[in-house]
PDB file of N, CA and C in Angstrom:
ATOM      1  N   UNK A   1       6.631 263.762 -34.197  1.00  0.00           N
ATOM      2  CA  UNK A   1       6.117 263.338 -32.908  1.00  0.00           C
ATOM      3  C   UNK A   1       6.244 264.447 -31.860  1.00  0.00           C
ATOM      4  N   UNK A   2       6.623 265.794 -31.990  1.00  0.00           N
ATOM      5  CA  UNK A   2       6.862 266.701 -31.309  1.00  0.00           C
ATOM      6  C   UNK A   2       5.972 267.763 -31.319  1.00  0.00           C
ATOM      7  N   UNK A   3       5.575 268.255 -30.406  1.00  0.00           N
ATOM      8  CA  UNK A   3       4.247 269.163 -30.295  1.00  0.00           C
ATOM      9  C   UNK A   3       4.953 270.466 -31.465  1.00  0.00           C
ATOM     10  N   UNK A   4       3.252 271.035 -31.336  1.00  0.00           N
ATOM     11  CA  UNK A   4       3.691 272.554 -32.033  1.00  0.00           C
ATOM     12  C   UNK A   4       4.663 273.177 -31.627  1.00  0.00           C
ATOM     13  N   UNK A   5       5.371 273.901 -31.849  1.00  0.00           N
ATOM     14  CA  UNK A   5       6.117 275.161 -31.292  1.00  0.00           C
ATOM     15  C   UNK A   5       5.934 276.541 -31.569  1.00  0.00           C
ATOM     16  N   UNK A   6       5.407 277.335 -30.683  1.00  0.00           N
ATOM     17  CA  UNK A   6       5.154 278.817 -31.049  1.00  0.00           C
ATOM     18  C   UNK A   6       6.667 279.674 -30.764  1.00  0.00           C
ATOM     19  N   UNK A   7       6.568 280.727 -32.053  1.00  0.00           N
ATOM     20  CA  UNK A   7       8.266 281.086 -31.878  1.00  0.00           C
ATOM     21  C   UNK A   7       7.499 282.429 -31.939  1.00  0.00           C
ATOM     22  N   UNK A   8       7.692 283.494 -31.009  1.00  0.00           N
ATOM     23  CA  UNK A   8       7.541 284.654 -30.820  1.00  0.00           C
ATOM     24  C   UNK A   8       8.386 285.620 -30.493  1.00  0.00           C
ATOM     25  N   UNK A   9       7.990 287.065 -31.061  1.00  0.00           N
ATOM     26  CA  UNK A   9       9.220 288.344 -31.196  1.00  0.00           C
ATOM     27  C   UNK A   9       9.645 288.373 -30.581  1.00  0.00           C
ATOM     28  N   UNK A  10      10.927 288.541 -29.907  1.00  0.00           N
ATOM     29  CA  UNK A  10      11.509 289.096 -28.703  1.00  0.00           C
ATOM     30  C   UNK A  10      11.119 290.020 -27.940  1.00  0.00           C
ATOM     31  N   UNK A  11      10.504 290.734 -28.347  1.00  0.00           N
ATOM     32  CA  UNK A  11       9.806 292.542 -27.403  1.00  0.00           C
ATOM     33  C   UNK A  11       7.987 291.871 -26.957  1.00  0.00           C
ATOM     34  N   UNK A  12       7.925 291.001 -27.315  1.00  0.00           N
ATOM     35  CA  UNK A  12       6.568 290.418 -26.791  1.00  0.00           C
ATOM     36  C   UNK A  12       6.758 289.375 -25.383  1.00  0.00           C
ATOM     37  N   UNK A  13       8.345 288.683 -25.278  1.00  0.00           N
ATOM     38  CA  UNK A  13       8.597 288.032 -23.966  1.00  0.00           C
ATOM     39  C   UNK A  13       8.784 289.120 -23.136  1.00  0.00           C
ATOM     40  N   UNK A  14       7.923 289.329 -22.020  1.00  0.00           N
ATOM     41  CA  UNK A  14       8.242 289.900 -20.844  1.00  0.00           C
ATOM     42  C   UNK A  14       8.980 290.118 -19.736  1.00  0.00           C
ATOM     43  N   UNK A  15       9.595 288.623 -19.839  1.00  0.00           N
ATOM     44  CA  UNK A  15      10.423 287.932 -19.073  1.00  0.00           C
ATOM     45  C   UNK A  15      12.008 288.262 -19.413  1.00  0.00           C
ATOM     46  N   UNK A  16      12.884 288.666 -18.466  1.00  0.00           N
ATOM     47  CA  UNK A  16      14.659 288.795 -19.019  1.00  0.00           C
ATOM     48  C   UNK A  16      14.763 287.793 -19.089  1.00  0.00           C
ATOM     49  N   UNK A  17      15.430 287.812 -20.350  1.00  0.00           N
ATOM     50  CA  UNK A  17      16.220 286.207 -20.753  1.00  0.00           C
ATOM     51  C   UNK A  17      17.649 286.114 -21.169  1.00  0.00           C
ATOM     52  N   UNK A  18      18.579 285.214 -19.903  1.00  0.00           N
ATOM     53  CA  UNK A  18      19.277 285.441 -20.230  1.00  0.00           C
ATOM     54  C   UNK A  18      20.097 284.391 -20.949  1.00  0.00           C
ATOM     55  N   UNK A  19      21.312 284.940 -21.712  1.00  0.00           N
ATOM     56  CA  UNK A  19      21.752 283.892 -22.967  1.00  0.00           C
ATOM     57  C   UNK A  19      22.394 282.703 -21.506  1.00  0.00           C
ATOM     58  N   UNK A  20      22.384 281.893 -22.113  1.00  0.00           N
ATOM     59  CA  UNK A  20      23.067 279.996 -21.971  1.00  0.00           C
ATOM     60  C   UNK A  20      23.915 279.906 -22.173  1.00  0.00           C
ATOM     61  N   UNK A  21      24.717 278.884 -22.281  1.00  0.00           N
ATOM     62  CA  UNK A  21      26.313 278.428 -23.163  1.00  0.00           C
ATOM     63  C   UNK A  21      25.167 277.600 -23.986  1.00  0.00           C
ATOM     64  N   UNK A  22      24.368 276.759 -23.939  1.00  0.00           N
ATOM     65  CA  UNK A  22      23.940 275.969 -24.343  1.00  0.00           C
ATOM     66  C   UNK A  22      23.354 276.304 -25.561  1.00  0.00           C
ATOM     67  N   UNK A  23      23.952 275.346 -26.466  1.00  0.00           N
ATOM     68  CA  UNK A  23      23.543 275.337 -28.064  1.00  0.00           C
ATOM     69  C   UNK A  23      22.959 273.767 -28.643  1.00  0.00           C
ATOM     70  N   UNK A  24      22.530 273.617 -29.806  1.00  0.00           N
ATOM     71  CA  UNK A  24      21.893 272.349 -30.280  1.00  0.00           C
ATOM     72  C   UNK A  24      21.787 272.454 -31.780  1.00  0.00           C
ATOM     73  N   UNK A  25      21.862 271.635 -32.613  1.00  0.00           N
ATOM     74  CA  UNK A  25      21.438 271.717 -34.059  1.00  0.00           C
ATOM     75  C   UNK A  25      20.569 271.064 -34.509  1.00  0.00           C
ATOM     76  N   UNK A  26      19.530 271.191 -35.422  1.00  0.00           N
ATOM     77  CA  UNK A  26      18.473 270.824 -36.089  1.00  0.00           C
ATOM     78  C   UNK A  26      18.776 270.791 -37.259  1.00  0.00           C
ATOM     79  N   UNK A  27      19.006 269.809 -38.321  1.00  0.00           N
ATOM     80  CA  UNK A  27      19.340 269.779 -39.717  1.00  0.00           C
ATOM     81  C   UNK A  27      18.232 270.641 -40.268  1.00  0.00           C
ATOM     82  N   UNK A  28      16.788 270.940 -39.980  1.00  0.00           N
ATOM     83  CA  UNK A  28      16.011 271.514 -40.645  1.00  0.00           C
ATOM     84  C   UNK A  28      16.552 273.093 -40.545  1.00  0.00           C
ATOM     85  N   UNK A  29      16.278 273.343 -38.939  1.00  0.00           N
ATOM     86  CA  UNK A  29      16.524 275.017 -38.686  1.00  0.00           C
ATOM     87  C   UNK A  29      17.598 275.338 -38.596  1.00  0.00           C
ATOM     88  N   UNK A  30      18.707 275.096 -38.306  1.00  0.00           N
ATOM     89  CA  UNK A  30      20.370 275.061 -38.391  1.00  0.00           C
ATOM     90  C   UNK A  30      20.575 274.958 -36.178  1.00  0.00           C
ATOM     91  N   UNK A  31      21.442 275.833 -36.153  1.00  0.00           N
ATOM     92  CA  UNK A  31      22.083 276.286 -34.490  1.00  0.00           C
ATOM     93  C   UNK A  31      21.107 276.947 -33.169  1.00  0.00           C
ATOM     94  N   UNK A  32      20.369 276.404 -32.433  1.00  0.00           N
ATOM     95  CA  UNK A  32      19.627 276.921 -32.037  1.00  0.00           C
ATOM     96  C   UNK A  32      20.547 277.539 -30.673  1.00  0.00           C
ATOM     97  N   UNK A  33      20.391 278.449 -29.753  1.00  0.00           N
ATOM     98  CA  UNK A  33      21.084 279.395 -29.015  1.00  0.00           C
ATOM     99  C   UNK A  33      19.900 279.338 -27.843  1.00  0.00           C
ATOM    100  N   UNK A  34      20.358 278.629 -26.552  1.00  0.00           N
ATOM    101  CA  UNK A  34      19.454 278.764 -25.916  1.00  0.00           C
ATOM    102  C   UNK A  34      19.377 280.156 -24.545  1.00  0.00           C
ATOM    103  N   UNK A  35      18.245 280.008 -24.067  1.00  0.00           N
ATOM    104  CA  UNK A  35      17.795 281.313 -23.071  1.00  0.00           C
ATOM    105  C   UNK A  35      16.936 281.210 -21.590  1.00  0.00           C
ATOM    106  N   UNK A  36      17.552 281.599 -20.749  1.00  0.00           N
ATOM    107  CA  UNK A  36      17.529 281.251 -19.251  1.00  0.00           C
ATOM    108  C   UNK A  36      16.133 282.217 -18.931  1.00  0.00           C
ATOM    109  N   UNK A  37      14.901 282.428 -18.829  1.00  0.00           N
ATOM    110  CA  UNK A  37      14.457 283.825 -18.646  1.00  0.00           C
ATOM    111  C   UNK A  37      14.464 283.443 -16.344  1.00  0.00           C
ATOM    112  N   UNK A  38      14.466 284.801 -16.513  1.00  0.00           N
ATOM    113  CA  UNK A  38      15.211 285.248 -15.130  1.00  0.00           C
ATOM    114  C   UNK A  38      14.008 286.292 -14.365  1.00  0.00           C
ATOM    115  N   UNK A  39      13.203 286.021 -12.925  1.00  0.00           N
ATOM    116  CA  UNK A  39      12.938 287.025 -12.438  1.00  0.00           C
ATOM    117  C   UNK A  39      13.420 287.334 -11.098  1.00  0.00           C
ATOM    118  N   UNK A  40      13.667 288.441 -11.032  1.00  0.00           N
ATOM    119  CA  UNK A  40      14.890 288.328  -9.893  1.00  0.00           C
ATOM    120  C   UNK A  40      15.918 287.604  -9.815  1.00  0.00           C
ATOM    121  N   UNK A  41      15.975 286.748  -8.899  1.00  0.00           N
ATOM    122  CA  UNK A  41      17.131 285.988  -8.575  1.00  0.00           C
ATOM    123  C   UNK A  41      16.623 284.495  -8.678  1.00  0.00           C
ATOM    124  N   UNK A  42      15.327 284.437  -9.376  1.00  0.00           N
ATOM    125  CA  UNK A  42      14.479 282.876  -9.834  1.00  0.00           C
ATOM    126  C   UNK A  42      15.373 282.647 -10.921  1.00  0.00           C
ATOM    127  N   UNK A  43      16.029 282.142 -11.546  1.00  0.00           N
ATOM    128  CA  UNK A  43      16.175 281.515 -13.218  1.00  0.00           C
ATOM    129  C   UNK A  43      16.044 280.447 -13.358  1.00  0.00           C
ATOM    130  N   UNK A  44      15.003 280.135 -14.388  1.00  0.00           N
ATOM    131  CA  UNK A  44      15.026 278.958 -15.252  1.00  0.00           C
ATOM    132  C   UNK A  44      16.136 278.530 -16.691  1.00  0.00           C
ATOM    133  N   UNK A  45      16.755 277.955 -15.813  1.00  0.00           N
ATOM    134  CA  UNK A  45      17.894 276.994 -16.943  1.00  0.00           C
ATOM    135  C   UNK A  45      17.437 276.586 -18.137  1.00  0.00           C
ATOM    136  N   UNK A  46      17.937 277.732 -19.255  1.00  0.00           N
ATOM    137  CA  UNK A  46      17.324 276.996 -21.072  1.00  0.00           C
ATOM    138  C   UNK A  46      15.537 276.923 -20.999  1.00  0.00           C
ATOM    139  N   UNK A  47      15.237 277.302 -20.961  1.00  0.00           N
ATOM    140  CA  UNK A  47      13.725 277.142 -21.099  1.00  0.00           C
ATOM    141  C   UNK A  47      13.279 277.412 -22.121  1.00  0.00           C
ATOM    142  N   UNK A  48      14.052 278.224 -23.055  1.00  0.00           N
ATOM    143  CA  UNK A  48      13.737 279.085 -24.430  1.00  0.00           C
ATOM    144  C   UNK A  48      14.833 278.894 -25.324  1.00  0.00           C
ATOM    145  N   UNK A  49      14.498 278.622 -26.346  1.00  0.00           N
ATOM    146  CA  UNK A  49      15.482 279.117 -27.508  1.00  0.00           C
ATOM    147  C   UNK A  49      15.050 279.837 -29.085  1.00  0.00           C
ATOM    148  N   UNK A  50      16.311 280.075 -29.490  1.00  0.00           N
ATOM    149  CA  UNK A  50      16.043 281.252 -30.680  1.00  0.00           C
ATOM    150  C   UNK A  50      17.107 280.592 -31.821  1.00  0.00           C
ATOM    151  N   UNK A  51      17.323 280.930 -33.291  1.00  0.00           N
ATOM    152  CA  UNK A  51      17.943 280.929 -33.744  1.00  0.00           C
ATOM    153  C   UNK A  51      18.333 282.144 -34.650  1.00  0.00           C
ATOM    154  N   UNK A  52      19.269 282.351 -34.510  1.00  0.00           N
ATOM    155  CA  UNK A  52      19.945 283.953 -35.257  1.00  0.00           C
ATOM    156  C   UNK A  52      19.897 284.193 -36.623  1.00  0.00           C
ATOM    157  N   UNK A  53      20.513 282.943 -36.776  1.00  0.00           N
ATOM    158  CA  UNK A  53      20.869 282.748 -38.368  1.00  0.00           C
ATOM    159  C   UNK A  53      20.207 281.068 -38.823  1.00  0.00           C
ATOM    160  N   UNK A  54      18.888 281.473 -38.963  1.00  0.00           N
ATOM    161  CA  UNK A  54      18.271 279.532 -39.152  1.00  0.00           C
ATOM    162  C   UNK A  54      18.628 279.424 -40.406  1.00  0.00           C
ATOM    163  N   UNK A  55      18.482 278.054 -40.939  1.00  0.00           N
ATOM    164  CA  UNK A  55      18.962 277.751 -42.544  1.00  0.00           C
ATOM    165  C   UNK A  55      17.772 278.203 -43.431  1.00  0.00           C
ATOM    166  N   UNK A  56      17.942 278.342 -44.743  1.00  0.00           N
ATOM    167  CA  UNK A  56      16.977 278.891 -45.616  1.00  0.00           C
ATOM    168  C   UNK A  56      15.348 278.504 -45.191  1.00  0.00           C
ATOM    169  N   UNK A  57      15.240 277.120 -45.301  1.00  0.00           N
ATOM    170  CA  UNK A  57      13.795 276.677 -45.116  1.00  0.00           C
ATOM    171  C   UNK A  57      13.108 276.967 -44.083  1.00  0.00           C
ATOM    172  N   UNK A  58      14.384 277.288 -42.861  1.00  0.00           N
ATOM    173  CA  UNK A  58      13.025 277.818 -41.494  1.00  0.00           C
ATOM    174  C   UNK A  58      13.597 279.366 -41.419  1.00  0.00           C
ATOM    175  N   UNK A  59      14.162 280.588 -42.179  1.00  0.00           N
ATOM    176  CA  UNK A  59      14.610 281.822 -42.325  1.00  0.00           C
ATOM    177  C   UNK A  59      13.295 282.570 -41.498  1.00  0.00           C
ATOM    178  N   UNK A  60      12.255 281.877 -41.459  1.00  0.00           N
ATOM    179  CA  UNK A  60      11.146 283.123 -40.367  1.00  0.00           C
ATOM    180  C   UNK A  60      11.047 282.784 -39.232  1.00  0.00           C
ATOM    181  N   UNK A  61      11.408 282.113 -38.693  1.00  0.00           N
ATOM    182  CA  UNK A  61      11.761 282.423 -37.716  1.00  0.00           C
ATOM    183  C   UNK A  61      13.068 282.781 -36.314  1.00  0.00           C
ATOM    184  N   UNK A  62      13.716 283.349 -38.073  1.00  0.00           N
ATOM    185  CA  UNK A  62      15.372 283.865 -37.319  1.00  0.00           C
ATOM    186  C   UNK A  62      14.894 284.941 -36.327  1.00  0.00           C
ATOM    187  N   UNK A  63      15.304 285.309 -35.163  1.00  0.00           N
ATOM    188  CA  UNK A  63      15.624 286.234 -34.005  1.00  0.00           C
ATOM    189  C   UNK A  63      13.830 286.175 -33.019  1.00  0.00           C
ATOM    190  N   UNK A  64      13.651 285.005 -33.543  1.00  0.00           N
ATOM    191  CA  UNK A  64      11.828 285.117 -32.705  1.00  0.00           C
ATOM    192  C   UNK A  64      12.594 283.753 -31.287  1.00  0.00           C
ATOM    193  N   UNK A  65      11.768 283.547 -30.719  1.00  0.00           N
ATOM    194  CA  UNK A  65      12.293 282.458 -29.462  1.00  0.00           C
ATOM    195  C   UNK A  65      11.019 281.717 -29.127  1.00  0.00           C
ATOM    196  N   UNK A  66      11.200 280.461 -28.836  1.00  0.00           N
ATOM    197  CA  UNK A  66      10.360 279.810 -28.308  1.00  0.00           C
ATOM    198  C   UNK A  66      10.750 279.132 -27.255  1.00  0.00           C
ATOM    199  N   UNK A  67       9.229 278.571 -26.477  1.00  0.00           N
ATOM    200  CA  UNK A  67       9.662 277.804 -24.985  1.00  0.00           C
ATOM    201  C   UNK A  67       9.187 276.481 -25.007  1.00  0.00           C
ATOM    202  N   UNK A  68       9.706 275.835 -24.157  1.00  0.00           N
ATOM    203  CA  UNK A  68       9.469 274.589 -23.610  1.00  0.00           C
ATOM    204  C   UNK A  68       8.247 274.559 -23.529  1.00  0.00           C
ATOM    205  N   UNK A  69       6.966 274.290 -24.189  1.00  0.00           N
ATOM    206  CA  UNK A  69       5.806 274.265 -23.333  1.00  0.00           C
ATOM    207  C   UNK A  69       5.342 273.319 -22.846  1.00  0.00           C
ATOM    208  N   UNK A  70       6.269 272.107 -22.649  1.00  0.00           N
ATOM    209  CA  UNK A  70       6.170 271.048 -21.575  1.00  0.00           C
ATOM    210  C   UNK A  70       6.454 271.774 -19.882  1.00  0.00           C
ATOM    211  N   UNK A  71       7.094 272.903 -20.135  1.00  0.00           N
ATOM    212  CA  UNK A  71       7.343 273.262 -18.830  1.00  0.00           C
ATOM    213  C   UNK A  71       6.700 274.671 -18.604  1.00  0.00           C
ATOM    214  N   UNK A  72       5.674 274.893 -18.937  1.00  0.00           N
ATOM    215  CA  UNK A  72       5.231 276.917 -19.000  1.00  0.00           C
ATOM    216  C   UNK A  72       3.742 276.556 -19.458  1.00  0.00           C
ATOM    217  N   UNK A  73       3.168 277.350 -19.161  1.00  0.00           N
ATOM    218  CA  UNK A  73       1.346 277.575 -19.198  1.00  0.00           C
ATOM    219  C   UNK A  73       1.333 278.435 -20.376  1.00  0.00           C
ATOM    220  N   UNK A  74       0.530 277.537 -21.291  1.00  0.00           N
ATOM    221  CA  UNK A  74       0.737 278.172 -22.531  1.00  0.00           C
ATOM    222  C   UNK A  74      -0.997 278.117 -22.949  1.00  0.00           C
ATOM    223  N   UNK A  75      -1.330 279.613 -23.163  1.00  0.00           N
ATOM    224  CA  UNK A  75      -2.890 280.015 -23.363  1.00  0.00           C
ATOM    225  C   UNK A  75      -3.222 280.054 -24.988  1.00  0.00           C
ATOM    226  N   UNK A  76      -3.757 279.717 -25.826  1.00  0.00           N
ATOM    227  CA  UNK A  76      -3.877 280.051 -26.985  1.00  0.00           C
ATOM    228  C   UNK A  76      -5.548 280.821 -26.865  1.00  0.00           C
ATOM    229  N   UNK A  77      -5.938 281.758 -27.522  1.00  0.00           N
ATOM    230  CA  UNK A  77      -7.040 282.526 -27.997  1.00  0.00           C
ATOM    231  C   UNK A  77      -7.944 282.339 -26.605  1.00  0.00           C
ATOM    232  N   UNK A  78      -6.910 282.644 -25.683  1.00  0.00           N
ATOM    233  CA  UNK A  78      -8.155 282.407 -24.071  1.00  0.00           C
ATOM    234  C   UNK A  78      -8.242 281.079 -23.619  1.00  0.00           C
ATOM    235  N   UNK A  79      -7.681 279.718 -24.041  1.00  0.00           N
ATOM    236  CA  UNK A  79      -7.687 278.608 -24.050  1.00  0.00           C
ATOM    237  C   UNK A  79      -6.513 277.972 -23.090  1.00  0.00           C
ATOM    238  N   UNK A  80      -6.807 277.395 -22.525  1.00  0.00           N
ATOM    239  CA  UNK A  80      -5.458 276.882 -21.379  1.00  0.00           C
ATOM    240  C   UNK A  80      -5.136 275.722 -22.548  1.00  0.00           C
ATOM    241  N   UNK A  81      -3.911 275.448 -22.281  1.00  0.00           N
ATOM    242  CA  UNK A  81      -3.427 274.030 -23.162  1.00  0.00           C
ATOM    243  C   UNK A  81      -2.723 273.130 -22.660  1.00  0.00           C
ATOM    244  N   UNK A  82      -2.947 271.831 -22.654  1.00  0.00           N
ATOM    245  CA  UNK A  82      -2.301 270.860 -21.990  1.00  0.00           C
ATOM    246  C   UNK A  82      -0.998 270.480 -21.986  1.00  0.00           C
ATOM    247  N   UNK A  83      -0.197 270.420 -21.460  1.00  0.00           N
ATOM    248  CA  UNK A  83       1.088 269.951 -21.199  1.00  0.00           C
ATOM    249  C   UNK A  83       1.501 269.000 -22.264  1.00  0.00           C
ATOM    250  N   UNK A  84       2.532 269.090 -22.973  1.00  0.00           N
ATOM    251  CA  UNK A  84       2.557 268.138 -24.029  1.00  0.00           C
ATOM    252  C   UNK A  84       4.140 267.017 -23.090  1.00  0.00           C
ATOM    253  N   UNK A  85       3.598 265.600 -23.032  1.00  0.00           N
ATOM    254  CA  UNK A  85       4.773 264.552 -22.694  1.00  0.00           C
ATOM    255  C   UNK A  85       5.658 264.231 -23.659  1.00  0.00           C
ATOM    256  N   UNK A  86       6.942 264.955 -23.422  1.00  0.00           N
ATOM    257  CA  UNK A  86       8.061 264.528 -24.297  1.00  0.00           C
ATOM    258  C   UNK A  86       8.743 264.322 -23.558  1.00  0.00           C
ATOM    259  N   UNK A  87      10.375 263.718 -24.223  1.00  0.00           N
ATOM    260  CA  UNK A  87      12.014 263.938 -23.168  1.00  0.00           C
ATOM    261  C   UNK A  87      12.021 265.420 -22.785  1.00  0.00           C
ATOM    262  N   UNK A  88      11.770 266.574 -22.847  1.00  0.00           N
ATOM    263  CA  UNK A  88      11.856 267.618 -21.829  1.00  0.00           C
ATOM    264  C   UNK A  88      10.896 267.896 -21.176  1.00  0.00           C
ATOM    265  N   UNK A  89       9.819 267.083 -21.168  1.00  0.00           N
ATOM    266  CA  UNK A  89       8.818 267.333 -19.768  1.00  0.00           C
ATOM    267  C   UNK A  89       9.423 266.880 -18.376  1.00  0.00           C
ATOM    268  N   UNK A  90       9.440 267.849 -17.406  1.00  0.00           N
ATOM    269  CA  UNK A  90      10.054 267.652 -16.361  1.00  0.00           C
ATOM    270  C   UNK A  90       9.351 266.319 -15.409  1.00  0.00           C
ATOM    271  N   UNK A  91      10.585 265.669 -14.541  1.00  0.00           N
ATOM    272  CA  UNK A  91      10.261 264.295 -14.691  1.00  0.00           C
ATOM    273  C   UNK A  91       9.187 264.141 -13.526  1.00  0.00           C
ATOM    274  N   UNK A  92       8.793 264.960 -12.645  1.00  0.00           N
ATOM    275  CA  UNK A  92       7.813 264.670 -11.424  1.00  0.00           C
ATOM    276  C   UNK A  92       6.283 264.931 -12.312  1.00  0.00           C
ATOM    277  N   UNK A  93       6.361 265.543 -13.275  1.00  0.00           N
ATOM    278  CA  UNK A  93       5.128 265.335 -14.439  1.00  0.00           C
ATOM    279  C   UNK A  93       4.996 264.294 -15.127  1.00  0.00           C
ATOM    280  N   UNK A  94       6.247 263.398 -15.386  1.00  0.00           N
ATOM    281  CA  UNK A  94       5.430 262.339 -16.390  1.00  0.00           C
ATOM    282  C   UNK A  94       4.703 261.620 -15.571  1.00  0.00           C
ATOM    283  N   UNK A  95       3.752 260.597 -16.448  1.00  0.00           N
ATOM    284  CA  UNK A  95       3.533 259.521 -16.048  1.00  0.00           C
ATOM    285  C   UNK A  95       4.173 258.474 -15.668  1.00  0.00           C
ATOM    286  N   UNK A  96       3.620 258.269 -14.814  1.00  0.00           N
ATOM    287  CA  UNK A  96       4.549 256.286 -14.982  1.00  0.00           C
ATOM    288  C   UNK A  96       4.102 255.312 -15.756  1.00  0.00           C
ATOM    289  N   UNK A  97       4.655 254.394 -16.424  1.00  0.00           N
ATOM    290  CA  UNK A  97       4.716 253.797 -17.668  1.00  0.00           C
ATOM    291  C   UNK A  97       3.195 252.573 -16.763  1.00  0.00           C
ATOM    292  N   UNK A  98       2.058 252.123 -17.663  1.00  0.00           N
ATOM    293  CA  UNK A  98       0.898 251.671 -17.383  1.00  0.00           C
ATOM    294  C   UNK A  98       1.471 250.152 -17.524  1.00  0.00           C
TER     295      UNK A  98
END
């Protein structure tokens, strides 16, 4: 029930990102390690995460990071893409229940 997730190289985010305390586990991918990216003195709290050491079945995408794209403008092949509604879509975006 959870949108795609694009996990991309580290030298392709533009953005400083800085490490979290904040960690989480996924029985599929193992420890995920989350990432603040920072411009100036703006930071966004966890917006990204990576895993270092994922478990065998998700091993490609150890040291790549992905974002929230409930919360970030995410373009595919020139294409704007819609906001996906989950528990981390920020709450002045959801809907209200019909």
């Amino acid at each position: 029930m959870l949108p795609p997730r694009y996990y991309l190289p580290r030298e392709d985010v533009l953005a400083e990102l800085r490490p979290s305390s904040t960690q989480s586990y996924c029985a599929y991918k193992g420890k995920a390690s989350y990432w603040s990216p920072a411009n100036g003195s703006h930071v966004v709290d966890d917006l990204a995460w990576s895993y270092a050491a994922p478990l065998h079945d998700a091993a490609n995408i150890g040291g790549l990071v992905a974002f929230f794209d409930e919360r970030v403008d995410l373009i595919l092949d020139g294409v704007p893409q819609d906001r996906p509604q989950t528990p981390w879509s920020p709450q002045a975006r959801q809907k209200p229940p019909e």
